[in-house]
N, C-alpha and C. Protein backbone atom coordinates (compact mmCIF):
# COMPACT_ATOMS: atom_id res chain seq x y z
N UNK A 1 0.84 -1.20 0.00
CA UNK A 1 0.00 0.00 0.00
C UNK A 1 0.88 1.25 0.00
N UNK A 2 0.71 2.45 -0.94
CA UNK A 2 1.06 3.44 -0.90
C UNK A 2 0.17 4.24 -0.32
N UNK A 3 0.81 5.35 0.70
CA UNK A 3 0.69 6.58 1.54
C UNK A 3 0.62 7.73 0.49
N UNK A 4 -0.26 8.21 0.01
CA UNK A 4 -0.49 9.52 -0.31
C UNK A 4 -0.23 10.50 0.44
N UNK A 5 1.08 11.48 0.60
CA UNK A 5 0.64 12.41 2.08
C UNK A 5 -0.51 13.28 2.17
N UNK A 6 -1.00 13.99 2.30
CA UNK A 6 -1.69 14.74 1.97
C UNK A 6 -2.00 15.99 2.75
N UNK A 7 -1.25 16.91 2.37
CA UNK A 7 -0.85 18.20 3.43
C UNK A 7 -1.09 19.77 2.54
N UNK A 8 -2.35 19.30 1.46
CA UNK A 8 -2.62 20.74 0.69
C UNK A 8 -2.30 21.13 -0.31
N UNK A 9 -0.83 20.70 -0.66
CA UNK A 9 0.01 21.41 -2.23
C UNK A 9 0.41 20.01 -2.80
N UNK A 10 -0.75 19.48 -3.53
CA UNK A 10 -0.18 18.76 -4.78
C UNK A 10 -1.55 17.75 -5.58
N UNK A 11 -0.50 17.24 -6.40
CA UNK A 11 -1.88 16.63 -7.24
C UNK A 11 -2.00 15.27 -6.95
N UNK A 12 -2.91 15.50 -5.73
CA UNK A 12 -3.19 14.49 -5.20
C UNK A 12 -4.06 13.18 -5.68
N UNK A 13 -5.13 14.24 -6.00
CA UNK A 13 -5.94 13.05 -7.13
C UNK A 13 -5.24 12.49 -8.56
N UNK A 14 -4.63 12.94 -8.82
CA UNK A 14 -3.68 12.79 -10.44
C UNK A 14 -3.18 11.69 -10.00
N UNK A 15 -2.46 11.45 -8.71
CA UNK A 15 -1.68 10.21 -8.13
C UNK A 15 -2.53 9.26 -7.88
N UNK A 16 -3.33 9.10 -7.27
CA UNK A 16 -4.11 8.70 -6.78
C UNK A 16 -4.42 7.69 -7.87
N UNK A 17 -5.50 8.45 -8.90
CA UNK A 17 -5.86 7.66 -10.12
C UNK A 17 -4.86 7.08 -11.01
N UNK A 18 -3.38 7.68 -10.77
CA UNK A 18 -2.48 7.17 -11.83
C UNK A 18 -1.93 5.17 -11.01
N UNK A 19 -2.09 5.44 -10.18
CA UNK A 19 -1.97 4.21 -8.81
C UNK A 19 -2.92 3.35 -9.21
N UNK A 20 -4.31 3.94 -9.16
CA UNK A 20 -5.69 3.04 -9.21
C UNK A 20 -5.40 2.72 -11.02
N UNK A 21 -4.89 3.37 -11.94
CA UNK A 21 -4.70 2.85 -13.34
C UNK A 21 -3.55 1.36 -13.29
N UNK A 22 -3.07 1.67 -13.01
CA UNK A 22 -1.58 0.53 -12.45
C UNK A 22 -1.79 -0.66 -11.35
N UNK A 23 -3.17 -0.59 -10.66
CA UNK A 23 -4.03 -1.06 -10.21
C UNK A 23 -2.40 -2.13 -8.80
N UNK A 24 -2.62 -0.37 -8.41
CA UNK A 24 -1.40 -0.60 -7.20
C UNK A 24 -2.17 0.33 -6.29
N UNK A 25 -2.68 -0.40 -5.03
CA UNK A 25 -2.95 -0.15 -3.46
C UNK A 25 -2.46 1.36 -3.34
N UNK A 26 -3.55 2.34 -2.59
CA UNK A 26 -3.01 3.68 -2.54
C UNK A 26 -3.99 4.12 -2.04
N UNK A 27 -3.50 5.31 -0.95
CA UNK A 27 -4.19 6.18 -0.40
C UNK A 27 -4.19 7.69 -0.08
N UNK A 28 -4.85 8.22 -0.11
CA UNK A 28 -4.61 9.47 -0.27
C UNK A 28 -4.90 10.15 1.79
N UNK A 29 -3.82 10.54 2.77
CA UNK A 29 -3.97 10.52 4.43
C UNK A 29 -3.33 11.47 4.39
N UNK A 30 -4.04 12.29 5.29
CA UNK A 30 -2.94 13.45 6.33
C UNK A 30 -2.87 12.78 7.98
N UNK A 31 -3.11 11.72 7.90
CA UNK A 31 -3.69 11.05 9.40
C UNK A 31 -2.28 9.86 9.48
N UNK A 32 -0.98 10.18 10.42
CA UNK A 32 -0.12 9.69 10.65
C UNK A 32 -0.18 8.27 10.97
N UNK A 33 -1.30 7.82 11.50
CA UNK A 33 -1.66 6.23 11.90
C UNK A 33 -1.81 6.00 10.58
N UNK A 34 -2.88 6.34 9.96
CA UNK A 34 -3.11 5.49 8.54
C UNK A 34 -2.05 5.58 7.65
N UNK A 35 -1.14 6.46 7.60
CA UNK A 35 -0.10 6.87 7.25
C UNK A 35 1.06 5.42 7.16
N UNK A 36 1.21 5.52 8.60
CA UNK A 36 2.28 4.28 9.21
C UNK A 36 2.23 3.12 8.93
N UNK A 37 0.61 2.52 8.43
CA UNK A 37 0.56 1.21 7.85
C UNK A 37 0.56 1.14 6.70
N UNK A 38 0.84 2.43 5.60
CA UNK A 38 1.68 1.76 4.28
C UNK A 38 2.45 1.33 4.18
N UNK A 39 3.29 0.65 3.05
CA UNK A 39 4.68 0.31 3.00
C UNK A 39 5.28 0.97 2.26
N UNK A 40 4.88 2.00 1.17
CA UNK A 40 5.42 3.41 1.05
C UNK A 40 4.91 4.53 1.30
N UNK A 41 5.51 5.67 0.99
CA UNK A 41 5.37 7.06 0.82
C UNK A 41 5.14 7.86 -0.10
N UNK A 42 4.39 8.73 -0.52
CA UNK A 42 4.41 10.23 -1.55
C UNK A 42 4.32 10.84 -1.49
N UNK A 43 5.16 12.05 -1.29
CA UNK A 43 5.04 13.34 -0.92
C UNK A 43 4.99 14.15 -2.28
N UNK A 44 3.90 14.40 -2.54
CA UNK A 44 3.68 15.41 -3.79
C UNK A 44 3.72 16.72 -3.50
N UNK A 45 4.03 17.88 -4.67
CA UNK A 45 3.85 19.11 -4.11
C UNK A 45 3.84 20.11 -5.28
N UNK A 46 3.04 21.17 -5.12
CA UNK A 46 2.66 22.28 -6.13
C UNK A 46 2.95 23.62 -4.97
N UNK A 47 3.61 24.45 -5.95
CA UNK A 47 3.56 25.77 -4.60
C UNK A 47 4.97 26.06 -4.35
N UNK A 48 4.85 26.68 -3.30
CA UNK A 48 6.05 27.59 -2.57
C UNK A 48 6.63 26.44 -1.61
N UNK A 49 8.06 26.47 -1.45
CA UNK A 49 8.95 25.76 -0.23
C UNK A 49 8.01 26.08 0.97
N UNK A 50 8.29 27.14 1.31
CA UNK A 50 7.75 27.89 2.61
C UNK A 50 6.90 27.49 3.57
N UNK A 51 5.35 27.22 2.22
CA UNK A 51 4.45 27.06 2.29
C UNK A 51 4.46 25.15 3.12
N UNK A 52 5.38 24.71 1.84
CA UNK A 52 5.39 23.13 2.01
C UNK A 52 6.00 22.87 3.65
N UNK A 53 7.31 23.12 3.32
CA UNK A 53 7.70 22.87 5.09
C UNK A 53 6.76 23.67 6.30
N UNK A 54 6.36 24.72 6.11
CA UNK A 54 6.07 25.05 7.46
C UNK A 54 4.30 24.56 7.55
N UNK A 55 3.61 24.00 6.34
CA UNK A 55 1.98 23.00 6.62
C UNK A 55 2.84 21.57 7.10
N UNK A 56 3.63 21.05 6.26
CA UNK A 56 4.16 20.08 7.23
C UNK A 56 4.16 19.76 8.42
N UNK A 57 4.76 20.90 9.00
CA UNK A 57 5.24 21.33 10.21
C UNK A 57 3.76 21.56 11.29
N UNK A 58 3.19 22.18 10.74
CA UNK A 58 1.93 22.55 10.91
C UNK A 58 1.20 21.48 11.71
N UNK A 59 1.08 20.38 10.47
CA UNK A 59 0.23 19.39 10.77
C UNK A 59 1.31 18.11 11.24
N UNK A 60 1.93 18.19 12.17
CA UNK A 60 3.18 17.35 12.18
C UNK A 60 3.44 16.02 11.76
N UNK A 61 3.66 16.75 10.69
CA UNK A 61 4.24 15.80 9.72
C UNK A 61 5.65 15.72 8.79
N UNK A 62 5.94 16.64 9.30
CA UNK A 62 7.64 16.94 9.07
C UNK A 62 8.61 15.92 10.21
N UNK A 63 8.43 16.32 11.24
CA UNK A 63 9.74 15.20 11.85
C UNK A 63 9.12 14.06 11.86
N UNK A 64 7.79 13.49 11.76
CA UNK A 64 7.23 12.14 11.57
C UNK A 64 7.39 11.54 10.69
N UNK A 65 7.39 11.94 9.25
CA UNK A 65 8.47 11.62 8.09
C UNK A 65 9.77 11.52 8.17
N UNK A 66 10.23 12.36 8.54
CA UNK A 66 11.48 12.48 9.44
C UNK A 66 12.53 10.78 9.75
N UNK A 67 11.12 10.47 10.62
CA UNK A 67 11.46 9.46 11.48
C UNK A 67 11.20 8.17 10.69
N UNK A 68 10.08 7.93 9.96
CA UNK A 68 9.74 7.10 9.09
C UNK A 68 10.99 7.00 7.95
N UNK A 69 11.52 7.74 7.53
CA UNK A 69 12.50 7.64 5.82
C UNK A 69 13.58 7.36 6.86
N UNK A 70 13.96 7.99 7.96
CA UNK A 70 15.42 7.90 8.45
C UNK A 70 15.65 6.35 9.97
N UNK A 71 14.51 5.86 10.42
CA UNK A 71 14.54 5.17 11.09
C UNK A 71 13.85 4.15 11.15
N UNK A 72 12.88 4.16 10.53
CA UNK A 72 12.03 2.82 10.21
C UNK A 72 12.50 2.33 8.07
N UNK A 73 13.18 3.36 7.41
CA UNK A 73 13.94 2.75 6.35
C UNK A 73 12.90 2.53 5.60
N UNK A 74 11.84 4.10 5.36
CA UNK A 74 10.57 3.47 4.85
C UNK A 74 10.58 4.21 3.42
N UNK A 75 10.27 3.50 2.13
CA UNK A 75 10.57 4.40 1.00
C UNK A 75 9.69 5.13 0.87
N UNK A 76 10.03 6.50 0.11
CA UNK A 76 9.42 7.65 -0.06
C UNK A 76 9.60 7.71 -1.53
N UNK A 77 8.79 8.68 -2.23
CA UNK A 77 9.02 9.40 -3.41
C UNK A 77 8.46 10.35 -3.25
N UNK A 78 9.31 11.56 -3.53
CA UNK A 78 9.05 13.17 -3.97
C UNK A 78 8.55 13.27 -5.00
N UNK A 79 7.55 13.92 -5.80
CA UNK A 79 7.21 14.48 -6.64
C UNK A 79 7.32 16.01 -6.88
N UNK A 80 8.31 16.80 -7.84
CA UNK A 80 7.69 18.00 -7.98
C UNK A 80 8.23 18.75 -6.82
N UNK A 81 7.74 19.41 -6.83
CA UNK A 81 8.36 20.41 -5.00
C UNK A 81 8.55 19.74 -3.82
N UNK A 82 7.78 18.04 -4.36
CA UNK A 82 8.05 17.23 -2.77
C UNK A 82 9.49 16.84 -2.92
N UNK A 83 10.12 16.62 -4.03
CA UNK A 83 11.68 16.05 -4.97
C UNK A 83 12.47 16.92 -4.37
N UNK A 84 11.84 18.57 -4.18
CA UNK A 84 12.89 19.49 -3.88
C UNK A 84 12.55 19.37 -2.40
N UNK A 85 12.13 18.93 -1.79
CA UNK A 85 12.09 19.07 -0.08
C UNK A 85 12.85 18.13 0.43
N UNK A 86 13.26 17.20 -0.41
CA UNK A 86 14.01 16.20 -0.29
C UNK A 86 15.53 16.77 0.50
N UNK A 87 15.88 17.56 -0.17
CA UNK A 87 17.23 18.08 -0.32
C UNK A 87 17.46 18.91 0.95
N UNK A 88 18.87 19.18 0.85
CA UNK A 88 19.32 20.20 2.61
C UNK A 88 18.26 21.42 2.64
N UNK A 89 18.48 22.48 1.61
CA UNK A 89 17.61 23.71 1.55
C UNK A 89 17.37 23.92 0.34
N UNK A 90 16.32 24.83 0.16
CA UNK A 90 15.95 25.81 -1.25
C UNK A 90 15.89 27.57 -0.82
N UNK A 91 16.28 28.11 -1.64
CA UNK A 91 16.93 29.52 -1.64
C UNK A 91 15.58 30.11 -1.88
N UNK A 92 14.37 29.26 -2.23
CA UNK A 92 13.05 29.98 -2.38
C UNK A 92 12.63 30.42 -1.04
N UNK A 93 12.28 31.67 -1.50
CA UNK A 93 11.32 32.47 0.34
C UNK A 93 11.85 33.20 0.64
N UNK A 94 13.54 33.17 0.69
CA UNK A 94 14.55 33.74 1.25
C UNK A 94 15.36 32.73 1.75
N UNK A 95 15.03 31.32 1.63
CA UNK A 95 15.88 30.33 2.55
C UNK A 95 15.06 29.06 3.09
N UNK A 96 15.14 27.73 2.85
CA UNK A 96 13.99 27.25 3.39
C UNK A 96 14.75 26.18 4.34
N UNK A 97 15.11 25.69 5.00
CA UNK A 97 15.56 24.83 5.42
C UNK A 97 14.66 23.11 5.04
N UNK A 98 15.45 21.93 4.42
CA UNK A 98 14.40 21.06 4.11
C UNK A 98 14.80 20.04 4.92
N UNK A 99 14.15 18.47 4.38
CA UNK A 99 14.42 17.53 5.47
C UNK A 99 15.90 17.00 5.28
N UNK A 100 16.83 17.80 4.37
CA UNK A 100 18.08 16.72 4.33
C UNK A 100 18.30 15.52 4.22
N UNK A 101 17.24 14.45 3.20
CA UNK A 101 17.80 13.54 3.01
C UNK A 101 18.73 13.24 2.02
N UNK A 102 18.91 14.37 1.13
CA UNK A 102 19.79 14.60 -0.10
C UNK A 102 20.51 15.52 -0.15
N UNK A 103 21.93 15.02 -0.17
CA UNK A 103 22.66 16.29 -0.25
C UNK A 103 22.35 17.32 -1.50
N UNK A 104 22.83 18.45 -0.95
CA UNK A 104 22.30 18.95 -2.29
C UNK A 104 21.32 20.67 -1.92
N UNK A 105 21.13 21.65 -2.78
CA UNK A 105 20.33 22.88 -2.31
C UNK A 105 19.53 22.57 -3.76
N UNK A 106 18.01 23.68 -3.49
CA UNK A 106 17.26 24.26 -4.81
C UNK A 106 17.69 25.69 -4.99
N UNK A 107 17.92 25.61 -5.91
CA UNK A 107 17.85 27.23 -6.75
C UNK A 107 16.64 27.54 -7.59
N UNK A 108 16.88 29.13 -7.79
CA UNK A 108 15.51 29.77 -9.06
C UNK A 108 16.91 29.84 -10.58
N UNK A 109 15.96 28.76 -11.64
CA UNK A 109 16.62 29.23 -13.13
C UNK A 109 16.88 30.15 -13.31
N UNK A 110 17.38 30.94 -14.00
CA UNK A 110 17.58 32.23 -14.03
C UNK A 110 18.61 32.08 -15.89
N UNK A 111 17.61 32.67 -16.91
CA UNK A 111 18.16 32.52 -17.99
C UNK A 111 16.83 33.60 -18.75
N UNK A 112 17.53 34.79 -19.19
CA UNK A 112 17.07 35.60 -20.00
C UNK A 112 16.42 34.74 -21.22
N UNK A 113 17.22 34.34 -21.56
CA UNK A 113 16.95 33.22 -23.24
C UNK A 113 15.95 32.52 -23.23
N UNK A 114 15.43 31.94 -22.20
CA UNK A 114 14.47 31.03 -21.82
C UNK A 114 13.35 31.07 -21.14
N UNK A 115 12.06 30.21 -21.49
CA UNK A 115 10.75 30.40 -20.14
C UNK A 115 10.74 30.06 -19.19
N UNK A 116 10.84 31.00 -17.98
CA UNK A 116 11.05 30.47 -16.85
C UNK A 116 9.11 30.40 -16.16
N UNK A 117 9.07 29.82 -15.39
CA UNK A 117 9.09 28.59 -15.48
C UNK A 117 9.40 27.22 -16.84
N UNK A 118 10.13 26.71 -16.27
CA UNK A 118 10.14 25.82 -17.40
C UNK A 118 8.73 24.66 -17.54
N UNK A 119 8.14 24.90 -18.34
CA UNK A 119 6.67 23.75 -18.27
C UNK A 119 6.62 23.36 -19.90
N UNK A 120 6.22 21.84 -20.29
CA UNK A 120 6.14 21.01 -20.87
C UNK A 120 6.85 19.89 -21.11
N UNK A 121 6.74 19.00 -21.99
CA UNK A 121 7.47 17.79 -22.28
C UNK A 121 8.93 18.16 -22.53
N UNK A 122 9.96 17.11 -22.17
CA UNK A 122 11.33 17.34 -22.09
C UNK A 122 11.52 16.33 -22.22
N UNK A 123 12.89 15.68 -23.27
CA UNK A 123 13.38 14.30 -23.10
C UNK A 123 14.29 13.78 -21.76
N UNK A 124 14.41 13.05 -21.33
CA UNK A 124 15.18 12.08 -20.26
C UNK A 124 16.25 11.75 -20.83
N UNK A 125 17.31 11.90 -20.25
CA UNK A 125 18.34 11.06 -20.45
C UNK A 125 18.64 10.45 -19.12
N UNK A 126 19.07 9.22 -19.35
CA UNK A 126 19.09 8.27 -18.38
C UNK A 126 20.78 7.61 -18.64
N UNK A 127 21.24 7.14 -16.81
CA UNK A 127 21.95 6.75 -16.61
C UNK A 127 22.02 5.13 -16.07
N UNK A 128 23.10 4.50 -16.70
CA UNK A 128 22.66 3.23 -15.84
C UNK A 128 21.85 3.06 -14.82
N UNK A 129 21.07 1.99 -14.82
CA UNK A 129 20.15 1.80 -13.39
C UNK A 129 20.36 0.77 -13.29
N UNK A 130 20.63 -0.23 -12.15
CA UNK A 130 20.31 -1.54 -12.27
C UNK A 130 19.37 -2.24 -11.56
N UNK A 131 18.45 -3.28 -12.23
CA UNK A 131 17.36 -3.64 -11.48
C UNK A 131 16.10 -3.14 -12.14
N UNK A 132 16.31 -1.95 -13.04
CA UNK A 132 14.93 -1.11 -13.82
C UNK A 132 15.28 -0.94 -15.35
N UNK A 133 14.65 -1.40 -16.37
CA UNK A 133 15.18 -1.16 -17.38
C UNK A 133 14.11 0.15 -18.02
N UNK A 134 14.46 1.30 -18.30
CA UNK A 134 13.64 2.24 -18.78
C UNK A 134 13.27 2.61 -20.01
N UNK A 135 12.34 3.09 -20.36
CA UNK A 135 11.36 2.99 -21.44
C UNK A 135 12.02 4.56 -22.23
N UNK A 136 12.30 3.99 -23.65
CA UNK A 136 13.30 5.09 -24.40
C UNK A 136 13.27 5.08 -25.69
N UNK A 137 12.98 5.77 -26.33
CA UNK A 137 13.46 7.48 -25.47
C UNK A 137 11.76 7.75 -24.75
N UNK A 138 12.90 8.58 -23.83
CA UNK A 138 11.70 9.03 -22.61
C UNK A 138 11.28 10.47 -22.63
N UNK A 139 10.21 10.76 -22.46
CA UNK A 139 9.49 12.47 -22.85
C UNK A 139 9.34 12.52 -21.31
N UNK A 140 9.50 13.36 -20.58
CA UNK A 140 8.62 13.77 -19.53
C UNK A 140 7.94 14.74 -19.19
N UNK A 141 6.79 14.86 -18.44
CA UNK A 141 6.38 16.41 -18.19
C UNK A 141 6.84 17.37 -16.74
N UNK A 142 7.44 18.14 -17.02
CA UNK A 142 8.02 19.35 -16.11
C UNK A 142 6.93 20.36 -15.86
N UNK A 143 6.96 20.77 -14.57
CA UNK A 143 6.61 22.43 -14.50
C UNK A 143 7.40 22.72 -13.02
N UNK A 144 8.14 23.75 -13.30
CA UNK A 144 9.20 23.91 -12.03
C UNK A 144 9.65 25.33 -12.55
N UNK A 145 10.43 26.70 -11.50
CA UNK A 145 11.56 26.96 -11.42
C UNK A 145 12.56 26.92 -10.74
N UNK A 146 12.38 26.19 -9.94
CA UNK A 146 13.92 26.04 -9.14
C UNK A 146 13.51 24.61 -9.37
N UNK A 147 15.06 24.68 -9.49
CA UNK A 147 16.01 22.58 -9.84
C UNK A 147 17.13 22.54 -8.39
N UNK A 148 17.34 21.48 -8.70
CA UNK A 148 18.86 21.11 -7.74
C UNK A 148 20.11 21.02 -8.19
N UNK A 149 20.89 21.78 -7.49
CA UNK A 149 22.31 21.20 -7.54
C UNK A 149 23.49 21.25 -6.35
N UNK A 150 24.02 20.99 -6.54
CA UNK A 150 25.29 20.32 -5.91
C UNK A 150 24.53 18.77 -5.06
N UNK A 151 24.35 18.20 -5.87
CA UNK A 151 23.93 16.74 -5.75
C UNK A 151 25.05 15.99 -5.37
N UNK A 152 24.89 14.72 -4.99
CA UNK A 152 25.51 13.57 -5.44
C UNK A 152 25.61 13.13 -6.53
N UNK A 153 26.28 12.89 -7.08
CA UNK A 153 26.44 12.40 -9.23
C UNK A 153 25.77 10.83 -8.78
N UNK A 154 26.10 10.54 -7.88
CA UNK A 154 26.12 8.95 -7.35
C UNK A 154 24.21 8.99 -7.18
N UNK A 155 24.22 9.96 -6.82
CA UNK A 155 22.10 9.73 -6.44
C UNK A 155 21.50 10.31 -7.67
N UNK A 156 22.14 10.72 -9.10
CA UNK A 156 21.49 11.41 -9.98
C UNK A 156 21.35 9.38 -11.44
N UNK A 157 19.85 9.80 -11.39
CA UNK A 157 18.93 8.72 -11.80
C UNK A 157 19.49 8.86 -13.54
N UNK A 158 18.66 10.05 -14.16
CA UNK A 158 18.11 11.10 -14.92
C UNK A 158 17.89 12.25 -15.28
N UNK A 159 18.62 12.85 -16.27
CA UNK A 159 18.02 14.01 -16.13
C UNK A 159 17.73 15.00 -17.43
N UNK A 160 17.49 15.79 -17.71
CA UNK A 160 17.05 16.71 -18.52
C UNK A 160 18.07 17.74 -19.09
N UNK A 161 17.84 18.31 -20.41
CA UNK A 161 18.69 19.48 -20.80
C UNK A 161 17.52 20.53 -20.89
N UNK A 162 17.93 22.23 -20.49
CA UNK A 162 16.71 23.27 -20.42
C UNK A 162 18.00 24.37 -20.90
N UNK A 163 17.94 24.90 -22.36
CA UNK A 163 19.07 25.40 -22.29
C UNK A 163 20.24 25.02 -21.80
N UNK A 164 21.04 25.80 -21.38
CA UNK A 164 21.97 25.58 -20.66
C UNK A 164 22.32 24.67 -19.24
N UNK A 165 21.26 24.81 -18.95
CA UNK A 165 20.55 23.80 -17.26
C UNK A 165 20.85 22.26 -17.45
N UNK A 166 21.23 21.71 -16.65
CA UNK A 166 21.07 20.18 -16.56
C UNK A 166 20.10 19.96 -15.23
N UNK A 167 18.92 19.77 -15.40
CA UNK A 167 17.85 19.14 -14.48
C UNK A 167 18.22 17.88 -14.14
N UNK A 168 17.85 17.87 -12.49
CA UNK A 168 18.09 16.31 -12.12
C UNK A 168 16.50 16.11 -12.53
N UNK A 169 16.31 15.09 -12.96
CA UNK A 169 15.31 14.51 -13.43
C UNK A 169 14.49 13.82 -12.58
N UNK A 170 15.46 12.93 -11.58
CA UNK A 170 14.83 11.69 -11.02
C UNK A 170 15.98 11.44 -10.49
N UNK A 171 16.27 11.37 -9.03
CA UNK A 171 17.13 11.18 -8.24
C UNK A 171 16.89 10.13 -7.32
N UNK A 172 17.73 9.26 -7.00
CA UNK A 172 17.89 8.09 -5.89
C UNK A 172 18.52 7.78 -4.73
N UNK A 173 18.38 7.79 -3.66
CA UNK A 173 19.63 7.17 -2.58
C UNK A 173 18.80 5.93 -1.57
N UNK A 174 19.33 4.92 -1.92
CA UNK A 174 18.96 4.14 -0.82
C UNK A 174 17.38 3.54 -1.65
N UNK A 175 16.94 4.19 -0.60
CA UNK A 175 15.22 3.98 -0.30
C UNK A 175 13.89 4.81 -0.83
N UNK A 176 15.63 6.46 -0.68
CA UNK A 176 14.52 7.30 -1.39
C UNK A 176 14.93 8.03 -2.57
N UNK A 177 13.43 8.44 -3.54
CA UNK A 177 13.36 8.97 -5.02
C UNK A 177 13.19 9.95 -4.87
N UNK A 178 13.39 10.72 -5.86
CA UNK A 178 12.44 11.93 -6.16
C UNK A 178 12.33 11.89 -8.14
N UNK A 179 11.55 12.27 -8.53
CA UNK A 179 11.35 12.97 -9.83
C UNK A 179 10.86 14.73 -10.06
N UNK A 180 11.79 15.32 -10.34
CA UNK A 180 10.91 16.61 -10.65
C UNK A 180 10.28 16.90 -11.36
N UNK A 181 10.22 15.75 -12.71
CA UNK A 181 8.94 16.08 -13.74
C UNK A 181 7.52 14.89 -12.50
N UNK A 182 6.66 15.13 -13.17
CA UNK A 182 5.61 14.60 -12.59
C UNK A 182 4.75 13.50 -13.29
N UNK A 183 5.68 12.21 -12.81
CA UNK A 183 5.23 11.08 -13.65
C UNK A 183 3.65 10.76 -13.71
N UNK A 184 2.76 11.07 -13.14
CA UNK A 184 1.95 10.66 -13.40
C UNK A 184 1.15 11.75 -14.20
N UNK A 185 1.45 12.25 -14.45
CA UNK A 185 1.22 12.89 -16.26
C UNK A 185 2.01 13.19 -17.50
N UNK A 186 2.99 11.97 -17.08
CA UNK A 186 4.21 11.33 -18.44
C UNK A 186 4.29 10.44 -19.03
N UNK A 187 2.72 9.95 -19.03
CA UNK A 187 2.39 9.04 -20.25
C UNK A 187 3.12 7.67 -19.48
N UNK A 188 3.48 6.52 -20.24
CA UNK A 188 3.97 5.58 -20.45
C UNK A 188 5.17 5.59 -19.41
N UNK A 189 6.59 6.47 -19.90
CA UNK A 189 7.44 6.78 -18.93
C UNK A 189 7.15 6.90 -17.38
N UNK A 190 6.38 7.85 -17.34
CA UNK A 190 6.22 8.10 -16.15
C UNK A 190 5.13 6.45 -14.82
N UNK A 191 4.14 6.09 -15.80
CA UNK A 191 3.60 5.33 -14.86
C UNK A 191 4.72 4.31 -14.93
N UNK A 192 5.70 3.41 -15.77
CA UNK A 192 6.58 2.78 -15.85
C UNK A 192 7.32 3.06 -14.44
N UNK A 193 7.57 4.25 -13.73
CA UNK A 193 8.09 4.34 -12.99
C UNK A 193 7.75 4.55 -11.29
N UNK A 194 6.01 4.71 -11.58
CA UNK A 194 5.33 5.16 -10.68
C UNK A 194 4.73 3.21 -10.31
N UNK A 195 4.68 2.22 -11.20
CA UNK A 195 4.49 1.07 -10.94
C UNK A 195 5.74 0.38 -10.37
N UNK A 196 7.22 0.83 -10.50
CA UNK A 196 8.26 0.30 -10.34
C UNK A 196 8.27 0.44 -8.48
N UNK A 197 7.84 1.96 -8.83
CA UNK A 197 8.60 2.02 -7.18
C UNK A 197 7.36 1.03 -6.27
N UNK A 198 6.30 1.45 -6.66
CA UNK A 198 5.15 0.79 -6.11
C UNK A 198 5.28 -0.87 -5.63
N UNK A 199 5.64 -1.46 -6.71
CA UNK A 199 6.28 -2.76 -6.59
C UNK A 199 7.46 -3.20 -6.13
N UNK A 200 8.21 -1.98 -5.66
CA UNK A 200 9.53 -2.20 -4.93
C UNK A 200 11.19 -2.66 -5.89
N UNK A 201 10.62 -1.99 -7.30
CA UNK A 201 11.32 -2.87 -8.13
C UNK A 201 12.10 -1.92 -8.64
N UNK A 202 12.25 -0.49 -8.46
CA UNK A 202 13.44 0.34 -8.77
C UNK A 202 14.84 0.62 -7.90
């Protein structure tokens, strides 16, 4: 069973039904008990850092995740702004402090030449994986302006060209993912990957 989190900023139902298409166990909880008896996680997210950590926080569910990804070894996937909460901080707000499970900060794009936000289909390029063989060439759908970097090369999945930008695409360590495009409106690619983790098979 997958844990939907559900704390306000994201597309919750999009997941939801992309799960019930793939006809993989899922729920959509802001309720930490019902929470605890999945065997994964999704933290989706649309919106501001700010916003995300401090409703977290709010509804405590920041160090209870916390405790779940870092002590019970429970997998998660980020989606989208949940991908970027992943990481130490994002420079959005003025500064956000995140949960640090990825090394690594968010930044805002910043390229005259280009639409910032960056939104639509983008190809994948992909790096060895082992254990997942991926579906290629891969389109994905983006909408973001701030990406990550100073990553681990070692936790980078996938990723994207935007101009000049190299997007992490889809990042890994351990247990936990993130994607910053939003697989479950990436066609083929994306549920390919949204059934993988589901099944424990990425």
């Amino acid at each position: 069973m997958i844990g939907i989190i559900d704390y306000g900023m994201g597309n919750l139902h999009s997941v939801k039904n992309a799960c019930d298409h793939l006809q993989i166990e899922a729920l959509i909880s802001n309720d930490k008990d019902t929470l605890a008896q999945c065997d994964r996680l999704i933290l989706p997210g649309v919106g501001a850092m700010k916003d995300c950590i401090d409703t977290l926080k709010k509804e405590d569910l920041f160090d209870w995740i916390k405790e779940q990804v870092l002590e019970h070894k429970k997998p998660i996937l980020g989606i989208c702004l949940g991908m970027q909460a992943l990481f130490e901080s994002s420079e959005e707000n003025g500064g956000v402090e995140c949960f640090g499970f990825l090394p690594g900060k968010v930044i805002l794009m910043k390229d005259e030449r280009l639409r910032i936000p960056h939104i639509g289909w983008n190809s994948l390029e992909w790096k060895p994986m082992e254990g997942y063989t991926p579906i290629e060439p891969s389109f994905v759908y983006y909408d973001h302006s701030y990406y990550g970097i100073g990553f681990d090369p070692d936790d980078l999945v996938a990723y994207s060209h935007y101009g000049d930008f190299i997007i992490p695409g889809f990042v890994k360590r351990n247990h936990i993912y993130g994607t910053q495009f939003h697989p479950e409106k990436s066609g083929e690619v994306g549920l390919s990957i949204l059934k993988a983790f589901g099944k424990g098979e990425l």
